[in-house]
Protein backbone atom coordinates (compact mmCIF):
# COMPACT_ATOMS: atom_id res chain seq x y z
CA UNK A 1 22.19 -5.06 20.22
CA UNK A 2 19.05 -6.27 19.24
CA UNK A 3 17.27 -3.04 19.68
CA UNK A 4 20.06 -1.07 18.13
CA UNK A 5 19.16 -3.25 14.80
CA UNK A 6 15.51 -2.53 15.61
CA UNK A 7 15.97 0.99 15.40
CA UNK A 8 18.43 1.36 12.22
CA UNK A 9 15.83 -0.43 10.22
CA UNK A 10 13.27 1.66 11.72
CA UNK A 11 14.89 4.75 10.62
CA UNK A 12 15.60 3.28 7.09
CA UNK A 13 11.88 2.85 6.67
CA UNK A 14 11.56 6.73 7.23
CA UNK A 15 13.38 7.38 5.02
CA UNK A 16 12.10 5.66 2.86
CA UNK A 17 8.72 7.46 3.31
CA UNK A 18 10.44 10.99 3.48
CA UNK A 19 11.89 9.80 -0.44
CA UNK A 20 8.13 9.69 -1.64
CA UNK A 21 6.38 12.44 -3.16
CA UNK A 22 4.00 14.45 -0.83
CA UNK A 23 0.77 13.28 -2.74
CA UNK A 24 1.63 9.95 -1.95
CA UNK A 25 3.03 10.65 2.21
CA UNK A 26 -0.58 11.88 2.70
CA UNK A 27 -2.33 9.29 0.48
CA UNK A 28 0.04 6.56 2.99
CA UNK A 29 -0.96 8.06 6.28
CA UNK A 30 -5.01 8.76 5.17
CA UNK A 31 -5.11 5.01 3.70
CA UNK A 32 -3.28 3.26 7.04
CA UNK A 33 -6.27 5.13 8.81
CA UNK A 34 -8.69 4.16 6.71
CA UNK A 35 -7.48 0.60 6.61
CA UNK A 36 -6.14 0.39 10.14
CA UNK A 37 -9.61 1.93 11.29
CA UNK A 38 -7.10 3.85 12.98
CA UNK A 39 -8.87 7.92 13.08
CA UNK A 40 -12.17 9.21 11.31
CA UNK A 41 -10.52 10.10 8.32
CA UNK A 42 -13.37 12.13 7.12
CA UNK A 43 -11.97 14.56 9.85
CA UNK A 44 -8.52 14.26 9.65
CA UNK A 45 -8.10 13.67 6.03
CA UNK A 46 -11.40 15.21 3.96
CA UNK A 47 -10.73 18.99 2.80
CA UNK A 48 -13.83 19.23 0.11
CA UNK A 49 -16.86 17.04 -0.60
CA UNK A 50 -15.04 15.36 -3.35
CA UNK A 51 -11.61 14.41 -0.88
CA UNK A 52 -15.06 13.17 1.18
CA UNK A 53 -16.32 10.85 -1.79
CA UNK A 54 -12.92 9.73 -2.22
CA UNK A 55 -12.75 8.71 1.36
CA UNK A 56 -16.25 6.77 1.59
CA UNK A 57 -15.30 5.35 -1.66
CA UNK A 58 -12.23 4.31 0.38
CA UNK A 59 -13.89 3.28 3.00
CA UNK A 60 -16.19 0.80 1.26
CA UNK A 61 -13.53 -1.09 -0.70
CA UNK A 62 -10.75 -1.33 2.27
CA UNK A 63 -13.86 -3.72 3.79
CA UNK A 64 -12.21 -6.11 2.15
CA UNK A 65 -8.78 -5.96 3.50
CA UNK A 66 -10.35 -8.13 6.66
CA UNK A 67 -10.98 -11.30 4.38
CA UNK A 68 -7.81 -10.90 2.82
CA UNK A 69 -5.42 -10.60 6.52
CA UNK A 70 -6.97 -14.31 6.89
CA UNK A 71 -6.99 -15.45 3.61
CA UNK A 72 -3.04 -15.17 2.37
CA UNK A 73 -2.36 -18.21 0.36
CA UNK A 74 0.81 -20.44 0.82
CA UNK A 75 3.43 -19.42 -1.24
CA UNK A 76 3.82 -22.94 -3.09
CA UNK A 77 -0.15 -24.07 -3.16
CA UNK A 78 -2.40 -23.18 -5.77
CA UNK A 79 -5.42 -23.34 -3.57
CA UNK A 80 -7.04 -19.98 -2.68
CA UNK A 81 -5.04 -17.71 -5.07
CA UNK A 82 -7.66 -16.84 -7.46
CA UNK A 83 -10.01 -15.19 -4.70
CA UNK A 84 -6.81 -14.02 -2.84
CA UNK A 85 -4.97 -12.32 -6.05
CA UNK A 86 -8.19 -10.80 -7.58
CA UNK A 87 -9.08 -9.02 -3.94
CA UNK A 88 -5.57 -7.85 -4.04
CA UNK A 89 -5.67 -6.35 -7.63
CA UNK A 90 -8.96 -5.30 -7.00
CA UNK A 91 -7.67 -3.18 -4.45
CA UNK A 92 -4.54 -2.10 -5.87
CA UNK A 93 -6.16 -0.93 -8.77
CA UNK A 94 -8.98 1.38 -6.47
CA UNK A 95 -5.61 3.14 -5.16
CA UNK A 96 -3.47 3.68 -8.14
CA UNK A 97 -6.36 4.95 -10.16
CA UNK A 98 -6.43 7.23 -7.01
CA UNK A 99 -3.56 8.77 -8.71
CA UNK A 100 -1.52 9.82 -5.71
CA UNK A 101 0.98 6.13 -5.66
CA UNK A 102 3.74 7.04 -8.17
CA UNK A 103 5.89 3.90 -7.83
CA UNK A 104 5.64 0.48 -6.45
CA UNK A 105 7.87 1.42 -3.91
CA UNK A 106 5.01 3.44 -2.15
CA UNK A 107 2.74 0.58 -2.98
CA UNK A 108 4.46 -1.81 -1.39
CA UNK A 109 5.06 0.76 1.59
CA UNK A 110 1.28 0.94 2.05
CA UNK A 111 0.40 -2.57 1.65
CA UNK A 112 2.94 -4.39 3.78
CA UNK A 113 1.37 -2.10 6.24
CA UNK A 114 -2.21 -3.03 5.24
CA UNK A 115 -1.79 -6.57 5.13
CA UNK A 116 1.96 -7.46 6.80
CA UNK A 117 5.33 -8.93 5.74
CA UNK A 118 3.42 -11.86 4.71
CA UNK A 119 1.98 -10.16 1.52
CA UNK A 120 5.51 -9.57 0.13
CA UNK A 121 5.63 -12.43 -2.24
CA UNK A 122 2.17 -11.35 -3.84
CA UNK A 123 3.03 -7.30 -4.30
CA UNK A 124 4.65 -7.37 -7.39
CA UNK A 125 2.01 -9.57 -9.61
CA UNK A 126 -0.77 -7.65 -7.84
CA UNK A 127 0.68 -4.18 -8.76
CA UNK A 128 2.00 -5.07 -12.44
CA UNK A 129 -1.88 -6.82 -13.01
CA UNK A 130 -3.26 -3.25 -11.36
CA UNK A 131 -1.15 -0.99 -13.65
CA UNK A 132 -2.12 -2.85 -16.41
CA UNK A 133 -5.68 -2.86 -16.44
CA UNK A 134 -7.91 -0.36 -19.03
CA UNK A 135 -8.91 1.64 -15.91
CA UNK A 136 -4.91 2.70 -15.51
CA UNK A 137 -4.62 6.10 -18.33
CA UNK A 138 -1.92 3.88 -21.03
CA UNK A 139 0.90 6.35 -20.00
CA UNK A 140 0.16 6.51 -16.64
CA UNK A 141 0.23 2.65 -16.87
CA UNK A 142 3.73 2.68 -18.23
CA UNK A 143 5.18 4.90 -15.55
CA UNK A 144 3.84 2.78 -13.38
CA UNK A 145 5.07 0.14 -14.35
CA UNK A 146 8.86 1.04 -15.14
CA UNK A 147 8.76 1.84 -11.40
CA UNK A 148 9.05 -2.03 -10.68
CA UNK A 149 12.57 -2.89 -10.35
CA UNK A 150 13.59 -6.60 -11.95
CA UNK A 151 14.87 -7.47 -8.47
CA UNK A 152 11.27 -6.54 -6.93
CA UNK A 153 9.77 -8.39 -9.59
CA UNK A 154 12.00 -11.58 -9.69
CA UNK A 155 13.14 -12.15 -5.90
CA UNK A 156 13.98 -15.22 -4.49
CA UNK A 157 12.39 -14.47 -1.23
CA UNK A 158 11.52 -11.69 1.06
CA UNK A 159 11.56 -10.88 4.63
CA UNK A 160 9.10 -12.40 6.92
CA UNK A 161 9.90 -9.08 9.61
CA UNK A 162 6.90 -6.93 9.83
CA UNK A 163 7.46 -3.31 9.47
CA UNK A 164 8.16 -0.77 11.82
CA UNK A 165 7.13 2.41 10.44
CA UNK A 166 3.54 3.31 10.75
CA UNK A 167 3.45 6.76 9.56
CA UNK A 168 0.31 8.84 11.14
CA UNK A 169 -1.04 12.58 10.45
CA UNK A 170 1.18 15.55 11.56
CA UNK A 171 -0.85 18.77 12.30
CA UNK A 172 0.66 21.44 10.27
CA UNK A 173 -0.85 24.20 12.77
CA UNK A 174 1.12 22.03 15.84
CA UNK A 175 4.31 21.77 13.90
């Protein structure tokens, strides 16, 4: 039974990644490499010199994602959110000025995958702080943010289950 429940929410989490645009599928897969240290993405992923910059750039900032894996603060502590939230944003705002993550939805996709069920509680300040800043374009900033749902941004808790999903690169010529 228990791997019957496995697999339904498995399949729900495709489909949640089929519902995102293409722009942001591939920006999901290149960034869990990247992040995961998971392929060269140069390789894989960069198709000019300026997809290339994009991916150093990429490259250089996910750095950070280490500290922040063992740095989540507890949920009802003050103590290490400053350092914790402002990597976060920091990082948030690298990939929606990106421009390929439409919606929080593929935000949160990416970073629960990035950093684990455990960063759930601190995706919706993180994104709305992100969206908001001057580097955001103002109506690009408001399309962002409409994406957030109220029940995103005002749940009572969220699920400690880590995700299943992990999508990776599909070779176009193989398929």
């Amino acid at each position: 039974m228990a791997c019957t429940g496995t697999a339904s929410i498995t399949i729900a989490e495709m489909r949640e990644f089929a519902g995102f645009t293409a722009a942001e599928q591939r920006y999901i897969r290149r960034s869990l490499d990247i992040g995961l240290a998971r392929r060269d993405a140069f390789t894989l992923w960069g198709r000019s010199p300026a997809e290339c910059m994009a991916i150093r750039s990429q490259y250089l900032i996910y750095q950070e994602l280490k500290g922040l894996r063992g740095a989540m603060p507890d949920e009802t502590s003050l103590e290490g959110i400053a350092a914790f939230c402002g990597t976060l944003t920091r990082l948030a705002a690298f990939d929606l000025a990106q421009g390929r993550i439409e919606s929080f939805g593929a935000f949160r996709f990416l970073y629960e995958r990035l950093l684990g069920a455990g960063v759930r509680p601190w995706l919706p300040s993180a994104f709305c702080a992100a969206s908001a800043l001057p580097q955001i374009e103002p109506e690009r900033r408001k399309t962002l943010l409409q994406t957030l749902s109220e029940a995103a941004a005002t749940a009572a808790g969220w699920s400690a289950r880590e995700p299943g999903f992990y999508p990776e690169f599909i070779d176009e010529a193989a398929a």
